[in-house]
Protein backbone atom coordinates (compact mmCIF):
# COMPACT_ATOMS: atom_id res chain seq x y z
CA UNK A 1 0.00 0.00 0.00
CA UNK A 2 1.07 3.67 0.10
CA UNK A 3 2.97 4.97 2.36
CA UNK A 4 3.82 8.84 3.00
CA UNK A 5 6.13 8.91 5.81
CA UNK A 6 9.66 7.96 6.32
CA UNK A 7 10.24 4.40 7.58
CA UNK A 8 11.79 4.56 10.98
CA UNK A 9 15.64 3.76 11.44
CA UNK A 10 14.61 1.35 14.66
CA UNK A 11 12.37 -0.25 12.43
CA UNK A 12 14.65 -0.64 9.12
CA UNK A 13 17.44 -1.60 11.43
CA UNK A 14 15.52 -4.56 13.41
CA UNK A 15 14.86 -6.20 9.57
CA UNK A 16 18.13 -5.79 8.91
CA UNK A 17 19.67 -7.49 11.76
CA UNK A 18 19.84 -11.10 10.10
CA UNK A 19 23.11 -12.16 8.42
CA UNK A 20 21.31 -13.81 5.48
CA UNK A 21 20.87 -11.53 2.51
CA UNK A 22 19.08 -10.57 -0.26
CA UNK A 23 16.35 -8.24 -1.61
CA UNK A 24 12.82 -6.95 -1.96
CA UNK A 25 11.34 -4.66 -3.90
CA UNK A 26 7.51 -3.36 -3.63
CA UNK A 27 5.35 -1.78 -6.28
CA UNK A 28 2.72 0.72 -4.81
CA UNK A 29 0.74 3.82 -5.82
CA UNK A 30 -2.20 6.21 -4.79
CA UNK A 31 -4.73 6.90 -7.24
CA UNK A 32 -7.62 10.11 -6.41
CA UNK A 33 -10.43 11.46 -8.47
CA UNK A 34 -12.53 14.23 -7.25
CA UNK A 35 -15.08 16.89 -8.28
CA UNK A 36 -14.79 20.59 -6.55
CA UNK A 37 -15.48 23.65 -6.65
CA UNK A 38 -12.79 25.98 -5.88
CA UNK A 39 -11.80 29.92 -6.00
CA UNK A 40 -8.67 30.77 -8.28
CA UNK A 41 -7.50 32.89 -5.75
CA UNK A 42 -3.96 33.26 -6.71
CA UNK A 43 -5.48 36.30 -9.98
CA UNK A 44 -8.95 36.31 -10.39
CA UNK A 45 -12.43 35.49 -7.94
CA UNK A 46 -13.47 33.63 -10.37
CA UNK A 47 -15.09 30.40 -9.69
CA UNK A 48 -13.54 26.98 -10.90
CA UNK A 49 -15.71 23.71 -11.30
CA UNK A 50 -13.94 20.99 -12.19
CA UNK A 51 -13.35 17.15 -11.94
CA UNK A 52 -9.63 16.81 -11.82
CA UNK A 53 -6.77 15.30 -9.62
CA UNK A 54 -4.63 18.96 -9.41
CA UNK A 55 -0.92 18.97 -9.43
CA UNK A 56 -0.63 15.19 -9.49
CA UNK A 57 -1.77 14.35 -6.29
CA UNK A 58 -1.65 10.47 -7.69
CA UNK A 59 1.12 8.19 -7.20
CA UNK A 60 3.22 5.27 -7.93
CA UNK A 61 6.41 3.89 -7.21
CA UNK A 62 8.71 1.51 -6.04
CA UNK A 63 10.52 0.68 -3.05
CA UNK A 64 12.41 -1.81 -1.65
CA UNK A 65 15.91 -3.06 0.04
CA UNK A 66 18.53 -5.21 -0.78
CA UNK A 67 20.31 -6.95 3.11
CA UNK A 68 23.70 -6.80 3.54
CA UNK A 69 23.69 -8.23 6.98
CA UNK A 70 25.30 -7.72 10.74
CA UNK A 71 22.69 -4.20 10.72
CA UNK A 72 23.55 -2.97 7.38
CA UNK A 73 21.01 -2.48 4.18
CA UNK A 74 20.87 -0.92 0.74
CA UNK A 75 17.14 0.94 0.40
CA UNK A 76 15.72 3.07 -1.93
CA UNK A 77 12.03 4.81 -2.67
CA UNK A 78 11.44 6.29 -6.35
CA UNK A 79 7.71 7.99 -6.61
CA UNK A 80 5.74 9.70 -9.39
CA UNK A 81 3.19 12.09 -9.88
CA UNK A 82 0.48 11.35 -12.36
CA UNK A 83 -3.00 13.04 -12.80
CA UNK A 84 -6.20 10.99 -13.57
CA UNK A 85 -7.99 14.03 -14.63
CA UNK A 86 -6.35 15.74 -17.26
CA UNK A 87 -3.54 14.04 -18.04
CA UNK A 88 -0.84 16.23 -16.91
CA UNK A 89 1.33 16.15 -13.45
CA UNK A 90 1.80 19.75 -13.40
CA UNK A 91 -0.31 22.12 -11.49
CA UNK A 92 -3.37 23.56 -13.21
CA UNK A 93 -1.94 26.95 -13.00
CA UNK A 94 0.99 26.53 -14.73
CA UNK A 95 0.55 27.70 -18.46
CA UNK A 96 2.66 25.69 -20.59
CA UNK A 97 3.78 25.38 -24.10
CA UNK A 98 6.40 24.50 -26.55
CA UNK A 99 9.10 28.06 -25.04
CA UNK A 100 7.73 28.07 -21.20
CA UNK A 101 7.12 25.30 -18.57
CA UNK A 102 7.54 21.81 -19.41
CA UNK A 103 3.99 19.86 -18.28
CA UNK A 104 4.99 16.32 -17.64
CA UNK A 105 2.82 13.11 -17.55
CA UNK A 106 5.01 12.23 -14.48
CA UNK A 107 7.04 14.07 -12.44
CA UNK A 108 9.52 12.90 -9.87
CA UNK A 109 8.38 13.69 -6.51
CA UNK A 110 10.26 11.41 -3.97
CA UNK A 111 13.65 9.82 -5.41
CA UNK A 112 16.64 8.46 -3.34
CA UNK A 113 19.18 5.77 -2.52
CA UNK A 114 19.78 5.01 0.86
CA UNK A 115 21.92 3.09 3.55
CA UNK A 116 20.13 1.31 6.78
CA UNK A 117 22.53 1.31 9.63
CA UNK A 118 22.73 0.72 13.29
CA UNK A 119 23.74 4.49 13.73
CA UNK A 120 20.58 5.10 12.05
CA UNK A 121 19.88 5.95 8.40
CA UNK A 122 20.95 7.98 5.70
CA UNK A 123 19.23 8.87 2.53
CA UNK A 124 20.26 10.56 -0.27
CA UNK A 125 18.23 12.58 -3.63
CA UNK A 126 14.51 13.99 -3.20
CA UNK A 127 12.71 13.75 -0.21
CA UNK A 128 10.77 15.53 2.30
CA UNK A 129 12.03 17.28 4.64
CA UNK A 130 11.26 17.15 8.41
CA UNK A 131 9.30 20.08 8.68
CA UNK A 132 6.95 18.62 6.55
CA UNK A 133 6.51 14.86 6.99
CA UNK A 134 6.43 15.51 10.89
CA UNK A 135 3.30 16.13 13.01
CA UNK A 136 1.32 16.46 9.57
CA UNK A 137 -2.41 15.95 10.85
CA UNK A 138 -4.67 17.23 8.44
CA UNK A 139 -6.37 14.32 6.46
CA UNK A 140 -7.39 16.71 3.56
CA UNK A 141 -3.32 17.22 2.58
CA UNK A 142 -2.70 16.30 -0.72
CA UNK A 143 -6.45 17.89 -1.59
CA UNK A 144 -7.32 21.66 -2.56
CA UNK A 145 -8.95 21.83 0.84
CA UNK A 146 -6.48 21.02 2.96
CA UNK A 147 -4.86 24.04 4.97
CA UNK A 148 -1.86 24.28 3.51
CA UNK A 149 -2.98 25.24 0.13
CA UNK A 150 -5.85 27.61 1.42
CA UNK A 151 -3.15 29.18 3.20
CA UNK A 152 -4.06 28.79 6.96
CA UNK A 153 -0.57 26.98 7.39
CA UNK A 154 2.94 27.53 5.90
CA UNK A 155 3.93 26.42 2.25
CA UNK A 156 6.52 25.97 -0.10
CA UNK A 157 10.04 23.68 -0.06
CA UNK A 158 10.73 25.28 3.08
CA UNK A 159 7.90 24.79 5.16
CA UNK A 160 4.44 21.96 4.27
CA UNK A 161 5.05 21.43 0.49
CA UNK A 162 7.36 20.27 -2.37
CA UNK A 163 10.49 18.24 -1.96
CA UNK A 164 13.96 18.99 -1.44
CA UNK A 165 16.36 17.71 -4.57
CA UNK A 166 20.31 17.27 -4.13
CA UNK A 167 20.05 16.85 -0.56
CA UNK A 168 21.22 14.49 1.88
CA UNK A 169 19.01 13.06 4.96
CA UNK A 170 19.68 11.22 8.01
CA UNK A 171 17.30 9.97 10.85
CA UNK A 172 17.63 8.27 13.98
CA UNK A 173 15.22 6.62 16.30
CA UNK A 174 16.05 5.58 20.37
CA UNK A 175 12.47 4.09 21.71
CA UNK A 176 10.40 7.58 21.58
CA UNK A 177 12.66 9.47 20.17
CA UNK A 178 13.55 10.42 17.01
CA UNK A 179 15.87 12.51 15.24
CA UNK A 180 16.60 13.88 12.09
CA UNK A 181 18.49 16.58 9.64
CA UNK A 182 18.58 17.38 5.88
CA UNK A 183 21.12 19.30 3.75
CA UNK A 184 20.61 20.81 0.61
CA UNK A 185 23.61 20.73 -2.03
CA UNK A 186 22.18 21.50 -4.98
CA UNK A 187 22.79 24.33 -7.03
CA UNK A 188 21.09 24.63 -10.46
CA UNK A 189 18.95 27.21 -11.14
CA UNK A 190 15.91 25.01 -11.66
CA UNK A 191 16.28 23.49 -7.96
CA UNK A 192 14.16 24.98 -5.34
CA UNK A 193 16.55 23.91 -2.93
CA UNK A 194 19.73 25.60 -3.01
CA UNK A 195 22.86 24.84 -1.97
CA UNK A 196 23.91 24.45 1.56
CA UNK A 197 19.65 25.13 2.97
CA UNK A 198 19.25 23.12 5.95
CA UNK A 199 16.99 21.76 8.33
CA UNK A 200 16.18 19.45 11.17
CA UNK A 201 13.13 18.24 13.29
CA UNK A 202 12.89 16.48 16.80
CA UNK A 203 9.65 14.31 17.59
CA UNK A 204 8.93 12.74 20.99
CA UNK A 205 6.19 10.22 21.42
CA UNK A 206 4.47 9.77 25.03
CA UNK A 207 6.22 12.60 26.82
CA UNK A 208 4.76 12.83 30.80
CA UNK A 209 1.95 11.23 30.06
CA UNK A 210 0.92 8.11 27.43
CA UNK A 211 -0.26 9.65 23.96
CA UNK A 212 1.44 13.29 24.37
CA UNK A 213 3.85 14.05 21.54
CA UNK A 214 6.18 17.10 20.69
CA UNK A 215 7.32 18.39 17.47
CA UNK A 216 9.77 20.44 16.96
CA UNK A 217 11.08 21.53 12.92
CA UNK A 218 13.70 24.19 11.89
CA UNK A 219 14.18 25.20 7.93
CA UNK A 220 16.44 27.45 6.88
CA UNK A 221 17.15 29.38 3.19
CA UNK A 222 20.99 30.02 3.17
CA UNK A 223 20.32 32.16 -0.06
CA UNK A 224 17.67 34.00 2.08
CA UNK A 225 18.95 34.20 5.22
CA UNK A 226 15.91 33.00 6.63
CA UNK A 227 13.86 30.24 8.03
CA UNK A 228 10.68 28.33 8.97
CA UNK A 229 10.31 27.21 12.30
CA UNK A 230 7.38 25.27 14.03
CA UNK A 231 6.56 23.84 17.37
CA UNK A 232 3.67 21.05 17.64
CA UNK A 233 1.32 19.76 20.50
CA UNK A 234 -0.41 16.46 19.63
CA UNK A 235 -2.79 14.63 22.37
CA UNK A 236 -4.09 11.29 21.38
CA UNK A 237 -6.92 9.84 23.43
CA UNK A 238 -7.74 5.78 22.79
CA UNK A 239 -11.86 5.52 23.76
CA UNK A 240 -14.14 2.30 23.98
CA UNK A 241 -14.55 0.48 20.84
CA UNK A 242 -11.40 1.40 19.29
CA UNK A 243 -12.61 5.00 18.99
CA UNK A 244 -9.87 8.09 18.77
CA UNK A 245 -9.98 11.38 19.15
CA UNK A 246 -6.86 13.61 18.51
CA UNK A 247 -6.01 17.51 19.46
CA UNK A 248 -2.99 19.15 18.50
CA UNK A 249 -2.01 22.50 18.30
CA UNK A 250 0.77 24.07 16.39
CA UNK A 251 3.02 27.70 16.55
CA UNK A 252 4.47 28.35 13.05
CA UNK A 253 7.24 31.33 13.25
CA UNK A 254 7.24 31.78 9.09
CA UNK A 255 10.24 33.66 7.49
CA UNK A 256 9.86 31.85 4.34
CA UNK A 257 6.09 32.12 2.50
CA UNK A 258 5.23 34.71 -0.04
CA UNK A 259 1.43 33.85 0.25
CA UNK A 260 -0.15 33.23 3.44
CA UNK A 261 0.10 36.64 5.04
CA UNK A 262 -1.47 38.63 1.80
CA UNK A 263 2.06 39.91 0.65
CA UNK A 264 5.40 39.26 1.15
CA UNK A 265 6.75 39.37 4.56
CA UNK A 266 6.97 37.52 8.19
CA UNK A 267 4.69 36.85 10.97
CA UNK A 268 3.64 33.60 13.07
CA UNK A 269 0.42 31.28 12.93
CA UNK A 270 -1.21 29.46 15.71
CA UNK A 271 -3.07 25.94 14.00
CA UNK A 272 -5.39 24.47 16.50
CA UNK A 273 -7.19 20.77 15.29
CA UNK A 274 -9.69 17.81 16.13
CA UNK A 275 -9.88 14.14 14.66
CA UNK A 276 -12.18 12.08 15.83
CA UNK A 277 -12.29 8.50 14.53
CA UNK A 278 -15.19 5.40 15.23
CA UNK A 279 -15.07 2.89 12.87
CA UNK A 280 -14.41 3.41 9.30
CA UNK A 281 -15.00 7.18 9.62
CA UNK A 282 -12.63 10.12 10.68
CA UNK A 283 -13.85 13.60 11.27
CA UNK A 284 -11.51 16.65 11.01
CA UNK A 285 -11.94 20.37 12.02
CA UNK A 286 -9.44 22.63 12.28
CA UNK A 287 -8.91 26.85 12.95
CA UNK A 288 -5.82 28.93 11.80
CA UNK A 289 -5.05 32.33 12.54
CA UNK A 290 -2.28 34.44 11.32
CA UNK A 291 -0.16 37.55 13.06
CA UNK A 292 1.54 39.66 10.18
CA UNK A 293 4.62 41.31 11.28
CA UNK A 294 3.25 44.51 8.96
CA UNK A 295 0.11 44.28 10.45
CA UNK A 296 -3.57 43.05 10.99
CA UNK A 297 -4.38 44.25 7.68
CA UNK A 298 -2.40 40.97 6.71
CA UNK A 299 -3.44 38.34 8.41
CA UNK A 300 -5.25 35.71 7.12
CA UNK A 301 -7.15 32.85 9.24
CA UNK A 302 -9.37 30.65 8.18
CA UNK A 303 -10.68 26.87 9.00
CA UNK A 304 -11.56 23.23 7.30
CA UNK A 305 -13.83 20.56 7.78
CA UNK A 306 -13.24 17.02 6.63
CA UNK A 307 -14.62 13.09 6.19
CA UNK A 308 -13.07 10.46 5.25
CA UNK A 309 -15.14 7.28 4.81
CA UNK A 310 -13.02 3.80 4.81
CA UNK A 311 -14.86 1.30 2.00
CA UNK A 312 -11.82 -1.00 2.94
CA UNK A 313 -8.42 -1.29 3.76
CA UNK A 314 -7.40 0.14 0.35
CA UNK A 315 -10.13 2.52 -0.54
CA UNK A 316 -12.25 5.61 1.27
CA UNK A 317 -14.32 7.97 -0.06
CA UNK A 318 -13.40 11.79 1.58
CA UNK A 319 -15.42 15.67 2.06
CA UNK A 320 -14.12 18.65 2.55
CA UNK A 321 -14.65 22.11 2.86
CA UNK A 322 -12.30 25.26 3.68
CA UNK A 323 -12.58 28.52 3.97
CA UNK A 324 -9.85 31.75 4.61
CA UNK A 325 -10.24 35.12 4.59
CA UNK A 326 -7.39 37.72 3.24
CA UNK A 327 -6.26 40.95 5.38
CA UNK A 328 -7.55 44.13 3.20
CA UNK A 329 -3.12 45.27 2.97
CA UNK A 330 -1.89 46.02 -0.58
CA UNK A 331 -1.46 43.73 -3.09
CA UNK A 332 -4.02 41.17 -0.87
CA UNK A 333 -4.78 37.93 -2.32
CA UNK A 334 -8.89 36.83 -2.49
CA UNK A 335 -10.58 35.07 0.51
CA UNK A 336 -10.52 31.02 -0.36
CA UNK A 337 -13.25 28.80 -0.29
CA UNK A 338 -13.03 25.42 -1.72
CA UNK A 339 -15.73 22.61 -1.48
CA UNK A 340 -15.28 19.16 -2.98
CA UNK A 341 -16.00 15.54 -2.98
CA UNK A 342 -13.28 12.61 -3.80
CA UNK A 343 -12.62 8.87 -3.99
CA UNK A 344 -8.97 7.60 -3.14
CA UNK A 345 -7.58 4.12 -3.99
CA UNK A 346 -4.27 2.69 -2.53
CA UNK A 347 -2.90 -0.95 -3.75
């Protein structure tokens, strides 16, 4: 099935602990369709309708490892982006033709070759950073509803979205505890992530009490002299009949993001969500609001509301709904408001 996050060094180190080798490899993917109804916010109010799977949200892959024994093992993850809908990986607001932006039937999203160790693991190509892969609750990511592309939470390669290429990545994981860094090095012009960007996040499960974890992620642009930094709260409560619900709250300092705050500029977000899962169902609400360092004219805070359905292990059926509203400062982006309906597939 698909899998998002980064497979633990514990984990990848207790498989590898055998002296017999050999190798695996596993084909997976993702597959969406949805219909919604969306703002173009970024120029125009205008009103989008559309049945479409936006900026490739789809998947497949392979990954596998090959043992080397006594602790030690070869792995390796290379991932695609495809798009049911129309055809085309690239985002829907990207113009392209024969002299501007190449639109791809697949892009490369997550790419690397790495080395399992019992010092922990290393990783090396495109990957996610940190920042993003850690303490990521919302279940509408990956949708046009989610908050981080209705701008209620940080985006871009430094913060909730995109990949870093050229980069090198090592985690490590001691019983709640895990560590881990990335390092940009590359430094072509078409790379988001330039050379010598760094970053690093700390996550520790069951701290004082059972189900209380802390997040803490750091990001920083050498070529901007800035960063992204976020601390995270996440309660987990286990109820009768299997039942969950989950809190968390999270304090984004943001350096990096041309978007969120209506123009250019800093300022800090508080994030505040709810899951609540019985059965096959999950239910999601969450509430952002935004302090512009230039002023209350450009904040922006806004909130979602999500379903997902489970129609089996593989496949669910999701809702969702979001809505943000832009400070009145120069130059302000439209309020947001996205509605749509989806079906998701895993094998």
């Amino acid at each position: 099935g698909f899998t998002g996050g980064v497979v633990s060094s514990e984990k990848a180190y207790a498989a590898t602990k055998s002296a017999k080798k050999g190798s695996s490899a596993t084909f997976y993917g993702r597959l969406w369709v949805q219909y919604d109804n969306s703002d173009n916010s970024t120029s125009n109010n205008q009103k989008i309708s559309a049945l479409r799977d936006d900026e490739g949200m789809g998947r497949f892959g392979v990954k596998g490892k090959s043992m080397i024994g006594n602790g030690y093992a070869v792995n390796y993850k290379v991932e695609y982006a495809m798009d049911l809908g129309d055809g085309t990986s690239t985002s829907d607001s990207t113009t392209c033709s024969a002299s501007g932006k190449d639109c791809r039937t697949f892009s490369l999203k997550q790419g690397w070759l790495g080395l399992l160790t019992p010092y922990g693991q290393f990783k090396f190509g495109s990957m996610e950073s940190p920042y993003k892969y850690m303490a990521k609750h919302d279940i509408l990511h990956d949708t046009i509803a989610q908050a981080r592309d209705t701008r209620m939470i940080s985006q871009g390669s430094m913060s909730h979205s995109s990949y870093w290429r050229e980069s090198m990545y090592y985690d490590l994981k001691m019983g709640d505890l895990k560590i881990a860094a990335i390092y940009g090095f590359g430094e072509g012009t078409n790379n988001s992530t330039t050379n010598k960007d760094k970053g690093f996040g700390i996550e520790y499960k069951n701290l004082v009490m059972p189900g209380f974890d802390v997040v803490y992620a750091y990001n920083k642009d050498e070529s901007k002299n800035d960063e992204n930094k976020k601390t995270t709260f996440t309660y987990t409560i286990k109820m009768a009949d299997k039942n969950k619900v989950k809190v968390w709250y999270m304090h984004e300092d943001v350096g990096l993001d041309t978007k969120m705050f209506t123009s250019t500029g800093d300022g800090e977000v508080d994030w505040y969500g709810i899951n609540y899962k019985t059965g096959p169902m999950t239910l999601q609400y969450s509430y952002s609001e935004t302090d512009a360092d230039r002023g209350s004219d450009y904040d922006r805070d806004g909130y979602n509301i999500g379903l997902q359905y489970k129609l089996s292990k593989t496949s669910r059926v999701y809702l969702g709904y979001s809505s943000s509203e832009a400070g009145k400062g120069d130059g302000a982006l439209y309020d947001i408001k996205s509605t749509m309906i989806g079906l998701r597939h895993d094998f």
